[in-house]
Protein backbone atom coordinates (compact mmCIF):
# COMPACT_ATOMS: atom_id res chain seq x y z
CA UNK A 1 10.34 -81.91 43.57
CA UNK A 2 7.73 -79.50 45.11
CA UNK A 3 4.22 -79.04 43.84
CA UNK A 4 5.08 -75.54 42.00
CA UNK A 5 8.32 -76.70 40.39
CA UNK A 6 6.22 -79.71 39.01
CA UNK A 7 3.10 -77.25 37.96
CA UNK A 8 6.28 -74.98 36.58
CA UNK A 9 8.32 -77.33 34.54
CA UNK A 10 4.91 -78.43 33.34
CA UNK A 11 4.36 -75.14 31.77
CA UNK A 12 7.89 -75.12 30.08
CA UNK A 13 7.39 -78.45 28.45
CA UNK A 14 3.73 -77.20 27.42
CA UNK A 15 5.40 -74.62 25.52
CA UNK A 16 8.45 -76.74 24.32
CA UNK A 17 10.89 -74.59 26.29
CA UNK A 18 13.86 -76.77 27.69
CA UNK A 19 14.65 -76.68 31.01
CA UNK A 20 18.82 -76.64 30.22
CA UNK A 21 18.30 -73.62 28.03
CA UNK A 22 16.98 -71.34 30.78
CA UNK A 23 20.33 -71.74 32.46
CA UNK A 24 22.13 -70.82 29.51
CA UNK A 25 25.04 -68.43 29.36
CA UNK A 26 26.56 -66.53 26.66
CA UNK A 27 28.92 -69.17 24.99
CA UNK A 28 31.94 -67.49 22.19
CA UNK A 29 33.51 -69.46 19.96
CA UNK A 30 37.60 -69.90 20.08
CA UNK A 31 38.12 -66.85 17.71
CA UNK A 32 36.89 -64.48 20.88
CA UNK A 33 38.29 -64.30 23.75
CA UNK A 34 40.77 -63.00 26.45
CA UNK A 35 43.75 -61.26 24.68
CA UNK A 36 42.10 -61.15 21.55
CA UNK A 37 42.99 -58.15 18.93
CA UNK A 38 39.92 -56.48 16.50
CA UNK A 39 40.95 -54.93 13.39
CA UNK A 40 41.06 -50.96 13.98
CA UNK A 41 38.80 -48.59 12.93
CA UNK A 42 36.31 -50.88 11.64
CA UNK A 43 33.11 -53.10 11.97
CA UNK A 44 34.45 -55.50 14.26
CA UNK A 45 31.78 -58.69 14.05
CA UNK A 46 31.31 -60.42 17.37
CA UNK A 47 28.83 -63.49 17.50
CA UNK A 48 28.05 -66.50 19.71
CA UNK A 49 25.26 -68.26 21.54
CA UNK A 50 22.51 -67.11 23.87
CA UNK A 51 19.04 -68.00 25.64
CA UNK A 52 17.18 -68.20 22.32
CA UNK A 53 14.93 -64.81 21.73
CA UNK A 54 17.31 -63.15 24.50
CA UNK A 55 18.21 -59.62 24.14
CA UNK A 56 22.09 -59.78 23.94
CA UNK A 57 24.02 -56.76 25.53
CA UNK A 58 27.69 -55.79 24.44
CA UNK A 59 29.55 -53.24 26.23
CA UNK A 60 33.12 -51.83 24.94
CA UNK A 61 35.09 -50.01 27.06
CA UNK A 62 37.09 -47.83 25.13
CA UNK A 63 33.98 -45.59 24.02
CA UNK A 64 31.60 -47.28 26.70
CA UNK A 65 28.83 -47.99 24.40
CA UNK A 66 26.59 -50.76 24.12
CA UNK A 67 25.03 -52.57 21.44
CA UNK A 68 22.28 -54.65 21.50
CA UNK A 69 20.74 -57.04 19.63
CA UNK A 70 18.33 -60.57 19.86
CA UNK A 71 19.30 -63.97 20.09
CA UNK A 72 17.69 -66.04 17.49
CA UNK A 73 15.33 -69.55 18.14
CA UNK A 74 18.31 -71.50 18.36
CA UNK A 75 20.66 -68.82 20.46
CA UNK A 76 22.86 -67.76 17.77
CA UNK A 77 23.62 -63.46 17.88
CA UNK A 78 25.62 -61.63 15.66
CA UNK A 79 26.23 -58.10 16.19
CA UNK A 80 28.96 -55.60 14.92
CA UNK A 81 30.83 -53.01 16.92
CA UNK A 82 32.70 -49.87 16.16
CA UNK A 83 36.60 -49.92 16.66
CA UNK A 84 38.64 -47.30 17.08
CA UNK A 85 42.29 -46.68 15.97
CA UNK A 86 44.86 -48.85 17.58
CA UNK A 87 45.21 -49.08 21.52
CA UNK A 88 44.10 -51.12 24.32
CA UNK A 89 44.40 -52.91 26.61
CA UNK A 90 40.38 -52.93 26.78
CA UNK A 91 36.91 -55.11 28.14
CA UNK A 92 34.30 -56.15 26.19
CA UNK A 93 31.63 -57.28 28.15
CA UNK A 94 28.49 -59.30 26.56
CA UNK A 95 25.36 -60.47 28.67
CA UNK A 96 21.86 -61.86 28.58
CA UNK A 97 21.37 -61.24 32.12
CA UNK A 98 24.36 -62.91 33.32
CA UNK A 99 27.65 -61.35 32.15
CA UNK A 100 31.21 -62.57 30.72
CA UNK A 101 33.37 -60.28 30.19
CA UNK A 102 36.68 -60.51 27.63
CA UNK A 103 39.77 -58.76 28.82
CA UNK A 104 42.99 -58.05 28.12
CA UNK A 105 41.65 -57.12 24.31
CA UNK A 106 43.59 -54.95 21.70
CA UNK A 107 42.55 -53.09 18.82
CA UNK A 108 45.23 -53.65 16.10
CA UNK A 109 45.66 -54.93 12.55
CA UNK A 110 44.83 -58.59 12.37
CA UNK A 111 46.45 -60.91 9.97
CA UNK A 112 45.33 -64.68 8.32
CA UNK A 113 48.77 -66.57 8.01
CA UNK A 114 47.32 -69.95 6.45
CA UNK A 115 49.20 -72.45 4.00
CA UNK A 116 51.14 -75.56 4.49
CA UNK A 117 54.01 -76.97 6.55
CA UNK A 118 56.68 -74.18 5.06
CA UNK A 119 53.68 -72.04 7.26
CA UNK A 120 53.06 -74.42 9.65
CA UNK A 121 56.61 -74.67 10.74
CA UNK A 122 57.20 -73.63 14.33
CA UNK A 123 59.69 -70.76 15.07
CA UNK A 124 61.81 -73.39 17.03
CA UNK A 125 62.02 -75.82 13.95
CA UNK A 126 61.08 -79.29 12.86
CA UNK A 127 62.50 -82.17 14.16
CA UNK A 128 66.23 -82.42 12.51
CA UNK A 129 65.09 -79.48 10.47
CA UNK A 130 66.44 -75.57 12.42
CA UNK A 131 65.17 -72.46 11.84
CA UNK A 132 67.55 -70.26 11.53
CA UNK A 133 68.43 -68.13 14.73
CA UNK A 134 65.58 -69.95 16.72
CA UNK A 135 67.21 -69.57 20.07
CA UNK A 136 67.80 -65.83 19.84
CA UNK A 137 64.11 -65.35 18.40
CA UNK A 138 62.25 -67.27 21.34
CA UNK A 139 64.50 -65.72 24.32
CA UNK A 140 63.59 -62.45 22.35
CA UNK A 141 60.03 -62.79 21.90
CA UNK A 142 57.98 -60.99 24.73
CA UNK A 143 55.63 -58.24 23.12
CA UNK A 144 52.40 -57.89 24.68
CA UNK A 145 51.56 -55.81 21.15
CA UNK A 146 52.08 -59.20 19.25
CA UNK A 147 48.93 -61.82 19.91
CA UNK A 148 48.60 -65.01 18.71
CA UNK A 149 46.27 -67.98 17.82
CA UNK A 150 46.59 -71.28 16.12
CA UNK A 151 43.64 -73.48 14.29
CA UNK A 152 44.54 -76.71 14.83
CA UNK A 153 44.86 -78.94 11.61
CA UNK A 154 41.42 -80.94 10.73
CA UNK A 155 39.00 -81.86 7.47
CA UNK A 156 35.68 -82.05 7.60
CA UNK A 157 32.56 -82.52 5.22
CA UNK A 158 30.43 -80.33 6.84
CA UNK A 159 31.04 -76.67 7.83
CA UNK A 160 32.31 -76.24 11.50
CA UNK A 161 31.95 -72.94 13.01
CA UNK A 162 34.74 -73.23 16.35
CA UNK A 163 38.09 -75.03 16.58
CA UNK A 164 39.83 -75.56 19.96
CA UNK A 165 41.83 -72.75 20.39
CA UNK A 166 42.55 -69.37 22.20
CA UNK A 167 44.43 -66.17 21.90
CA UNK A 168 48.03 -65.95 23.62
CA UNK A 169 50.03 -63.13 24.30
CA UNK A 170 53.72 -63.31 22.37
CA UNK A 171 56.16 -64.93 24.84
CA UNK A 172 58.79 -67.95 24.10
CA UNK A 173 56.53 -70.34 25.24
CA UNK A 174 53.64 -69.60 22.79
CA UNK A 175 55.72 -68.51 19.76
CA UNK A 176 58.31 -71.27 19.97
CA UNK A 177 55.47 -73.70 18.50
CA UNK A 178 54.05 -70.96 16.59
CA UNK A 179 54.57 -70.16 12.62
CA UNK A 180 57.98 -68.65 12.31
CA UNK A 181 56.99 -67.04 9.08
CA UNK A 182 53.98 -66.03 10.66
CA UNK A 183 55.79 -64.52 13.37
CA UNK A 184 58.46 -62.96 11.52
CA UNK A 185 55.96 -60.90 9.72
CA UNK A 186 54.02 -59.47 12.45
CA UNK A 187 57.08 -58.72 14.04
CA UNK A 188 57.96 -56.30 11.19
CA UNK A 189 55.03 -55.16 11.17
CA UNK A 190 54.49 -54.27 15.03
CA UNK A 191 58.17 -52.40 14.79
CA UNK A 192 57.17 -50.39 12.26
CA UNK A 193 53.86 -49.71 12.78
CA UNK A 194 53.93 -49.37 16.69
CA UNK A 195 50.85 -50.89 16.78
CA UNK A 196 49.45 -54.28 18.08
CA UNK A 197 49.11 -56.95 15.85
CA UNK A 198 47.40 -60.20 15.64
CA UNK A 199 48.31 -62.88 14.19
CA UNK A 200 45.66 -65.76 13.14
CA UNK A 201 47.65 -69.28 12.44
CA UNK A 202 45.26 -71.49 10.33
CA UNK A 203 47.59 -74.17 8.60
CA UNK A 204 48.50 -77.71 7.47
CA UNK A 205 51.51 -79.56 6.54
CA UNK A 206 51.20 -81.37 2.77
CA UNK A 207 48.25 -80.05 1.65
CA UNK A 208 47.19 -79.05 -1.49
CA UNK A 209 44.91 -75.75 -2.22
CA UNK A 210 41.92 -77.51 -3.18
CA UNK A 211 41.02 -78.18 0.29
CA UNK A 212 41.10 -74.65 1.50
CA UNK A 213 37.96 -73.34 -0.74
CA UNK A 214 34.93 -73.46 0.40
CA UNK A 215 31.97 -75.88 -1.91
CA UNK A 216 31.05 -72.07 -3.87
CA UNK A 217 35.12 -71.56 -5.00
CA UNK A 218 36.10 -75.38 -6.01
CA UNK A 219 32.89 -75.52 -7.98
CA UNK A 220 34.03 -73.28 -10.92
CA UNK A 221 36.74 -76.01 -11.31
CA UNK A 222 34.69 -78.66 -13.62
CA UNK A 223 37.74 -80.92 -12.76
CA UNK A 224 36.82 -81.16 -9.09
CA UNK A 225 34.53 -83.30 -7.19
CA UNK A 226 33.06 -81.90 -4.22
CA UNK A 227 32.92 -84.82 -1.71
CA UNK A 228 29.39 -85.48 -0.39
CA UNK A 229 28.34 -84.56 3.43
CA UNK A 230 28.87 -87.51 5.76
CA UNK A 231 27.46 -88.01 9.64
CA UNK A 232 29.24 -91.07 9.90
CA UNK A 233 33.05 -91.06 11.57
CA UNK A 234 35.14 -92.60 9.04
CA UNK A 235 38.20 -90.67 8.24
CA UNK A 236 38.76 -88.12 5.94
CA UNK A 237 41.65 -87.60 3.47
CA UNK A 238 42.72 -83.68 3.86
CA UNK A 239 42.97 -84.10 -0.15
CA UNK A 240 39.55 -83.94 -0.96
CA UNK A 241 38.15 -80.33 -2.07
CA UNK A 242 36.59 -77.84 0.77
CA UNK A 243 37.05 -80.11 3.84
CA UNK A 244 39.83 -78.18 5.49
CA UNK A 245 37.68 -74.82 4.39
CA UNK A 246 35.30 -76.39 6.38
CA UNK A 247 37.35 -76.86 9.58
CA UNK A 248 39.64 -74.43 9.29
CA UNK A 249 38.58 -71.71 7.40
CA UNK A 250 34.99 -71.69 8.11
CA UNK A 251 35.10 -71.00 11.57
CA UNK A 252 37.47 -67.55 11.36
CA UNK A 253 34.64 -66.02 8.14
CA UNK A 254 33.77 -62.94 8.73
CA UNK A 255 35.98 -62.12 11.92
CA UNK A 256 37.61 -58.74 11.39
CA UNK A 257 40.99 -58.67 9.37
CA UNK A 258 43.06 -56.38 7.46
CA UNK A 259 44.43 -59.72 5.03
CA UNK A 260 45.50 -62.71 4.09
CA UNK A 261 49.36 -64.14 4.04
CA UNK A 262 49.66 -67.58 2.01
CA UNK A 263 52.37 -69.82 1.49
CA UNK A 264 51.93 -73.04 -0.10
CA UNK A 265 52.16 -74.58 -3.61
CA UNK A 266 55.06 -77.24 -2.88
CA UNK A 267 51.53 -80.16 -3.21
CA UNK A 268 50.51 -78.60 -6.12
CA UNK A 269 53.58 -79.00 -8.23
CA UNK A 270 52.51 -81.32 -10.48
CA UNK A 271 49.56 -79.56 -11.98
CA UNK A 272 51.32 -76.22 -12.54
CA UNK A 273 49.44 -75.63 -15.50
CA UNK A 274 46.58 -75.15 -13.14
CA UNK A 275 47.70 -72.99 -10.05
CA UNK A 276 47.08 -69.48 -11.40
CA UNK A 277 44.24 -70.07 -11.40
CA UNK A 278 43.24 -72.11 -8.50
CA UNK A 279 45.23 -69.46 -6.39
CA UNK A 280 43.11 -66.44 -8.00
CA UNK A 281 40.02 -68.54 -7.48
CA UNK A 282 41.20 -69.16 -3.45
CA UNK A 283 41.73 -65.40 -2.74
CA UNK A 284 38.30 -64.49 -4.78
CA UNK A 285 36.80 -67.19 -2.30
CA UNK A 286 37.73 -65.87 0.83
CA UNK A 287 37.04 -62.44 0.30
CA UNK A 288 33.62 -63.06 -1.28
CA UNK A 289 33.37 -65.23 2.67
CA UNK A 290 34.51 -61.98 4.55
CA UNK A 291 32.33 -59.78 2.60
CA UNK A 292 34.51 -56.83 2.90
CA UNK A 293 36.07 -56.00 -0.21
CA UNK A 294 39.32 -56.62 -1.54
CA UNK A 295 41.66 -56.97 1.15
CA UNK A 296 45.16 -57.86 0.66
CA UNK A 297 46.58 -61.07 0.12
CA UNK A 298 50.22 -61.57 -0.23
CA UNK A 299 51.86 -64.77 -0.82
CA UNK A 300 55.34 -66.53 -0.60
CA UNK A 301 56.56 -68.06 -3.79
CA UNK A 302 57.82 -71.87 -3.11
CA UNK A 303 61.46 -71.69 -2.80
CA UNK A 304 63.39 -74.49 -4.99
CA UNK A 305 64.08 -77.51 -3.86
CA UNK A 306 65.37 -80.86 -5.40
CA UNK A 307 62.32 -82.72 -5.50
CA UNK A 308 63.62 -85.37 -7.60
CA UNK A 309 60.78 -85.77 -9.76
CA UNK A 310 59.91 -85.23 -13.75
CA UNK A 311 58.42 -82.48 -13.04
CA UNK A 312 60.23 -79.15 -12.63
CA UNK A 313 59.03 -76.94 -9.92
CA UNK A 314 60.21 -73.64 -11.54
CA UNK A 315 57.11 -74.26 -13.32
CA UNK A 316 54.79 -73.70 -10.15
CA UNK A 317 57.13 -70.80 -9.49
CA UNK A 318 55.90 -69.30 -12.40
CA UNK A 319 52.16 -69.99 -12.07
CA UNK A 320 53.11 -68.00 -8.65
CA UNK A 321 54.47 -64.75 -10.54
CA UNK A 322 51.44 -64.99 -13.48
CA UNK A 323 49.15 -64.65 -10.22
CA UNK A 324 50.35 -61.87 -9.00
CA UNK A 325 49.49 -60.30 -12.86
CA UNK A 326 46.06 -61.32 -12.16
CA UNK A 327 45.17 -61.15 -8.66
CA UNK A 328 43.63 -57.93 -7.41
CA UNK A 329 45.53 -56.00 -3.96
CA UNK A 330 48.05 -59.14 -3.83
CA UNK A 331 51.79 -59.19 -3.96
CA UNK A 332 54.53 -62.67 -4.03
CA UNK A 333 57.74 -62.24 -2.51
CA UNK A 334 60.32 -64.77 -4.42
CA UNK A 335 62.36 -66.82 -2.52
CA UNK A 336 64.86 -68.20 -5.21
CA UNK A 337 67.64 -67.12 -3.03
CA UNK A 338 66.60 -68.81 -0.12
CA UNK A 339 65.84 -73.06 -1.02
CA UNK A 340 67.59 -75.80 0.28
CA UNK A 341 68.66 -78.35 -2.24
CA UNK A 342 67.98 -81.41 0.65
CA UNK A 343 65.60 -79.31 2.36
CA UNK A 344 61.95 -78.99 1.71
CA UNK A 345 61.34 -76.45 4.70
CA UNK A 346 64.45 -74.09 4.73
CA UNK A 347 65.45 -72.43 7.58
CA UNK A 348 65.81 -69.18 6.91
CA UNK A 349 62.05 -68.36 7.88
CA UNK A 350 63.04 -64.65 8.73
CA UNK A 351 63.33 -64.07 5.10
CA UNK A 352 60.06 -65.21 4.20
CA UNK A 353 58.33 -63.70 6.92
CA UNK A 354 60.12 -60.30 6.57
CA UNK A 355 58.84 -60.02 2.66
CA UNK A 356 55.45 -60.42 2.79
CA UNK A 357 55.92 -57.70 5.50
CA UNK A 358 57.53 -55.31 3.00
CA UNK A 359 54.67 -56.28 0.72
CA UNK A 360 51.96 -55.17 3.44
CA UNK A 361 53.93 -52.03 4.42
CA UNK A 362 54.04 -50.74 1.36
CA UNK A 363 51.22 -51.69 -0.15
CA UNK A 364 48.64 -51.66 2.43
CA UNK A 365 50.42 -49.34 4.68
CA UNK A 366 51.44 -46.97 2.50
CA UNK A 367 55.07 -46.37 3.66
CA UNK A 368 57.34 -45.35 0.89
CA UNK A 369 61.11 -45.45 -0.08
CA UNK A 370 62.12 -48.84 -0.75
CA UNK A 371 60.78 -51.62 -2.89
CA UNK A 372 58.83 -54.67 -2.25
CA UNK A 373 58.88 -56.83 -4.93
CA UNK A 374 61.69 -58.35 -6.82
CA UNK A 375 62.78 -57.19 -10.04
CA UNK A 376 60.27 -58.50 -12.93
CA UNK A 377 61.16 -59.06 -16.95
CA UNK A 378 59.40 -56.12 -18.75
CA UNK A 379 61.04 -56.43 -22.33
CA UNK A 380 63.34 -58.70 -24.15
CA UNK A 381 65.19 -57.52 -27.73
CA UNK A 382 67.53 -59.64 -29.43
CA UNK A 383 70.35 -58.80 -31.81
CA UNK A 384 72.69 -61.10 -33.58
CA UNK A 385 73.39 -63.38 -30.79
CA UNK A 386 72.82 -61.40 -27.95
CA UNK A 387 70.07 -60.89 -25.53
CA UNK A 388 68.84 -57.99 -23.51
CA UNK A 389 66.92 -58.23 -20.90
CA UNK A 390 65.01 -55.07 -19.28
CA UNK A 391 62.73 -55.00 -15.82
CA UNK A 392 61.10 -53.49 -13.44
CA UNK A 393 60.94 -53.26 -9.76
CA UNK A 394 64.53 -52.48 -9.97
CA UNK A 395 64.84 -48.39 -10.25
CA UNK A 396 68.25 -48.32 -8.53
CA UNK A 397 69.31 -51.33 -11.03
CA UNK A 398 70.46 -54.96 -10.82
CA UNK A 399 73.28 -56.64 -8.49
CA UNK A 400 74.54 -60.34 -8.00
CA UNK A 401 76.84 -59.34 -5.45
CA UNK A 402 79.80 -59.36 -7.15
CA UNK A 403 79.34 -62.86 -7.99
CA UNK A 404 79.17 -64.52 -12.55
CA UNK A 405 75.61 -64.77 -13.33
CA UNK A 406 75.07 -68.58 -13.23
CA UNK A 407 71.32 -69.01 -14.02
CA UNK A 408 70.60 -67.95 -17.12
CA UNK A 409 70.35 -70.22 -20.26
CA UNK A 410 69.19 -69.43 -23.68
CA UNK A 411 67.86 -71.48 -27.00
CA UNK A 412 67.07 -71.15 -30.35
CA UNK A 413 64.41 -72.44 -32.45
CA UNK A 414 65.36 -76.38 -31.98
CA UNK A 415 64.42 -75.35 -28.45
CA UNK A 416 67.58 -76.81 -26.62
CA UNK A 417 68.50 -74.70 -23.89
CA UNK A 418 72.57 -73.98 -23.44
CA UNK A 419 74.04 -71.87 -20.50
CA UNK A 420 74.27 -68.34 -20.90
CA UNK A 421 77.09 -66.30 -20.40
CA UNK A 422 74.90 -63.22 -18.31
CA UNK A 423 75.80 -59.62 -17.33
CA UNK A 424 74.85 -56.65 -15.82
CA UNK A 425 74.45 -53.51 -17.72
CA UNK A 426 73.19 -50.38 -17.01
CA UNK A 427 70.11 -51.31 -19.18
CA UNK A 428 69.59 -54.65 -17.37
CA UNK A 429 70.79 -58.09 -18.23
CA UNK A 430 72.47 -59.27 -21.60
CA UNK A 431 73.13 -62.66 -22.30
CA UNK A 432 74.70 -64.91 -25.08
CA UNK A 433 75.97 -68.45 -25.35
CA UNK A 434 78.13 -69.61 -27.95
CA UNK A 435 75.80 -72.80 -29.04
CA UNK A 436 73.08 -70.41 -29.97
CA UNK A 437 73.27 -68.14 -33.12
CA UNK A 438 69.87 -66.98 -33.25
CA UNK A 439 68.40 -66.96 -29.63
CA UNK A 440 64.87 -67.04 -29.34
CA UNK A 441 64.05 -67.85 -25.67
CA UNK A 442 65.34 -66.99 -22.47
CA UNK A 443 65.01 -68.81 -19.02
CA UNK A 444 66.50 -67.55 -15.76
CA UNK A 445 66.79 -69.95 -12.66
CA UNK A 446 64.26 -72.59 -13.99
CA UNK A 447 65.20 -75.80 -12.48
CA UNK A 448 63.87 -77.62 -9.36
CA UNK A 449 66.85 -76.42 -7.53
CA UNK A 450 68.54 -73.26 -7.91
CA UNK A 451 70.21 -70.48 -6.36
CA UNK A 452 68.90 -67.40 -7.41
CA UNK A 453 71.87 -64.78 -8.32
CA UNK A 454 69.98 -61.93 -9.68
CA UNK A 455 69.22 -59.10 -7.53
CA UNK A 456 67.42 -55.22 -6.87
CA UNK A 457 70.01 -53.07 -5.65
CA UNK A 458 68.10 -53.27 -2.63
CA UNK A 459 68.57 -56.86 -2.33
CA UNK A 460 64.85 -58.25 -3.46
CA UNK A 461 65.53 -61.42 -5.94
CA UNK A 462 64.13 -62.30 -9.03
CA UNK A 463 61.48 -64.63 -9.23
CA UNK A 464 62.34 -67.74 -11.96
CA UNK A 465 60.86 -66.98 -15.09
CA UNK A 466 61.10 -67.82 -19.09
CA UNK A 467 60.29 -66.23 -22.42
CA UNK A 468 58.79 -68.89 -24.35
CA UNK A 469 55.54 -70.54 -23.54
CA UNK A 470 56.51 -74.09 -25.05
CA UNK A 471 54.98 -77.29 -23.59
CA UNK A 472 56.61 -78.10 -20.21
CA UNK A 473 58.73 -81.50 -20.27
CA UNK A 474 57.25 -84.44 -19.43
């Protein structure tokens, strides 16, 4: 090395500058990249890694303004820019001195799709387990509107902030392993909208909902132990509270979105005195992460399955209606028509996906003239031995298709449930069973498996639900 690069490096090491760092280019985590969408019309956060004390540069091309801001003393930058309405496709380009540019980008409505495997499973299917017009969907797929990205499943004790991932355009080869429910819903969306769309995939097969909150949401839960930071490399159960926040979550805060889509609840089934809760506390956490207000968060009710167990799932199903009483800018869309009584992932994925779209195109979108939501028990009266049953969510009335109310069952005050002869009237549902004199209590479609037969005119379906609050059956 010559004289002055000695007398040079000298002078860095004097002032604790290292020599790596003044070679240092502007590094983006996974969440930025080529083919990325921003949510419209918004603060769009970018952020990433510089020279330390650099003055970071970010040009957009679709007003051709540039932001600037300075690199901290470890080389982290955060800076937010100004999106317009949806369009593209646009360059971002973001320099200390050297530059990297992003292209390809779209300004859209961007979309969390997180959960467990009924979320994580691909558009082409599980092994042995189809989704439902898979095939046609894939061949179909091509929509340069439609972007996607998957977070690849991992727990961790300590907050990460990137994954190993990147933004695809919509093709069959990236959606075939890509949510189906995900991508049934941004499909609705980008046909009705005629915007692009983005569509974030952060999910994990089996997993319960403790996991997903960060250390500040499980805390208000005096039942749950936050698990203690670790260095070391021993393996970590994806059971214990806030370690797949931490990995999977953590890394996408703050990034601009318009909301959330959930669907998961089959691991929690056995605590379903709990879930309201735990699901209000989730959505609370993640929006008090983003730091931008309320924004939606629809979720997919579990659909029924024959779990085999003592414990009836219709009770999870209805901690998953009581939520959406108590959850602010959230909607469920029931899926008791759609379970598979052998089947804990059923196939029909288009039905799923299509709901929460209704949910988000009405109630985020604004578009009117149909409903969203399944019909919903307002008001029961009894008289001599009959029942009558009155809801909402169903202006245009009730249907089953033609086909004898089967789900229905009614009890008295020894609390045995009998089947209930059920029809349609034209002020809702009455009911009556001959083993009951004096009913008391009402439960539609509240077993582990069931096949929901009660219907909007517009074809929504019922969520399960009951009358009585009496202790569940051990």
């Amino acid at each position: 090395m010559k004289t002055g690069n000695l007398a040079l490096l000298a002078v860095f090491l004097l002032l604790g500058i290292n020599v790596s760092e003044l070679n240092a280019e502007i590094t983006l985590p996974s969440i930025f990249g080529d083919n990325m969408v921003l949510q419209q019309n918004s603060e769009a956060p970018l952020w990433g890694m510089a020279n330390p004390g650099s003055t970071v540069k970010i040009t957009s091309s679709w007003n051709n303004r540039t932001y600037t801001t300075r690199s901290g003393s470890d080389g982290s930058w955060k800076i937010k820019v100004s999106t317009p309405l949806a369009g593209g496709p646009y360059k971002i380009v973001i320099s200390d001195g050297k530059p990297l540019t992003l292209s390809n980008v779209l300004i859209g409505e961007v979309w969390i799709c997180s959960g467990q495997s009924n979320m994580f499973m691909p558009l082409r299917g599980f092994k042995n387990q189809p989704v439902i017009g898979s095939v046609e969907y894939i061949v179909t797929s091509a929509n340069p509107e439609i972007r996607l990205i998957t977070v690849p499943p991992k727990a961790s004790l300590t907050h990460e902030n990137d994954f190993d991932g990147k933004w695809e355009e919509c093709n069959p080869e990236s959606v075939s392993s890509f949510s189906a429910t995900a991508y049934f819903f941004g499909r609705m969306l980008n046909q009705v909208l005629k915007i692009p769309v983005g569509l974030i995939q952060t999910s994990w097969g089996g997993t319960r909902i403790e996991p997903w909150m960060s250390t500040d949401g499980a805390s208000v839960f005096d039942w749950l132990t936050i698990p203690a930071e670790s260095s070391g490399k021993e393996e970590i159960s994806k059971d214990l509270p806030t370690v797949i926040f931490n990995a999977m979550i953590n890394p996408l805060a703050g990034y601009g979105i318009k909301g959330v889509i959930w669907y998961q609840g089959e691991a929690n089934r056995n605590e379903p005195e709990r879930y309201k809760d735990l699901l209000a506390a989730l959505a609370q956490d993640w929006r008090q992460k983003w730091n931008i207000g309320d924004f939606p968060f629809y979720y997919a009710q579990i659909a029924p399955f024959n779990y085999g167990t003592n414990v009836n799932s219709a009770y999870l199903r209805e901690a998953q209606l009581q939520a959406s009483e108590v959850i602010p800018n959230s909607g469920m869309a029931s899926l008791t028509d759609a379970g598979e009584e052998n089947c804990i992932h059923p196939s029909n994925k288009k039905v799923a996906g299509d709901r929460l779209a209704f949910l988000a195109l009405s109630k985020t979108y604004g578009i009117g003239g149909f409903p969203c939501e399944g019909p919903v028990l307002e008001e029961m009266t009894v008289k001599d031995n009959t029942v009558t049953l009155a809801f909402r969510n169903a202006p245009n009335g009730l249907t089953s298709y033609g086909k004898e109310l089967s789900c229905f069952e009614v009890a008295g005050e020894n609390r045995k449930f009998y089947p209930a002869i059920a029809y349609i009237t034209g002020k809702g549902v009455s009911l009556f069973s001959p083993s009951v004199n004096k009913p008391v209590a009402v439960r539609y479609a509240f077993s582990d498996f069931v096949m929901g037969d009660l219907f909007s005119t517009e074809g929504l379906p019922a969520s399960s639900f009951r009358t009585d609050n009496w202790e569940r059956d051990r």
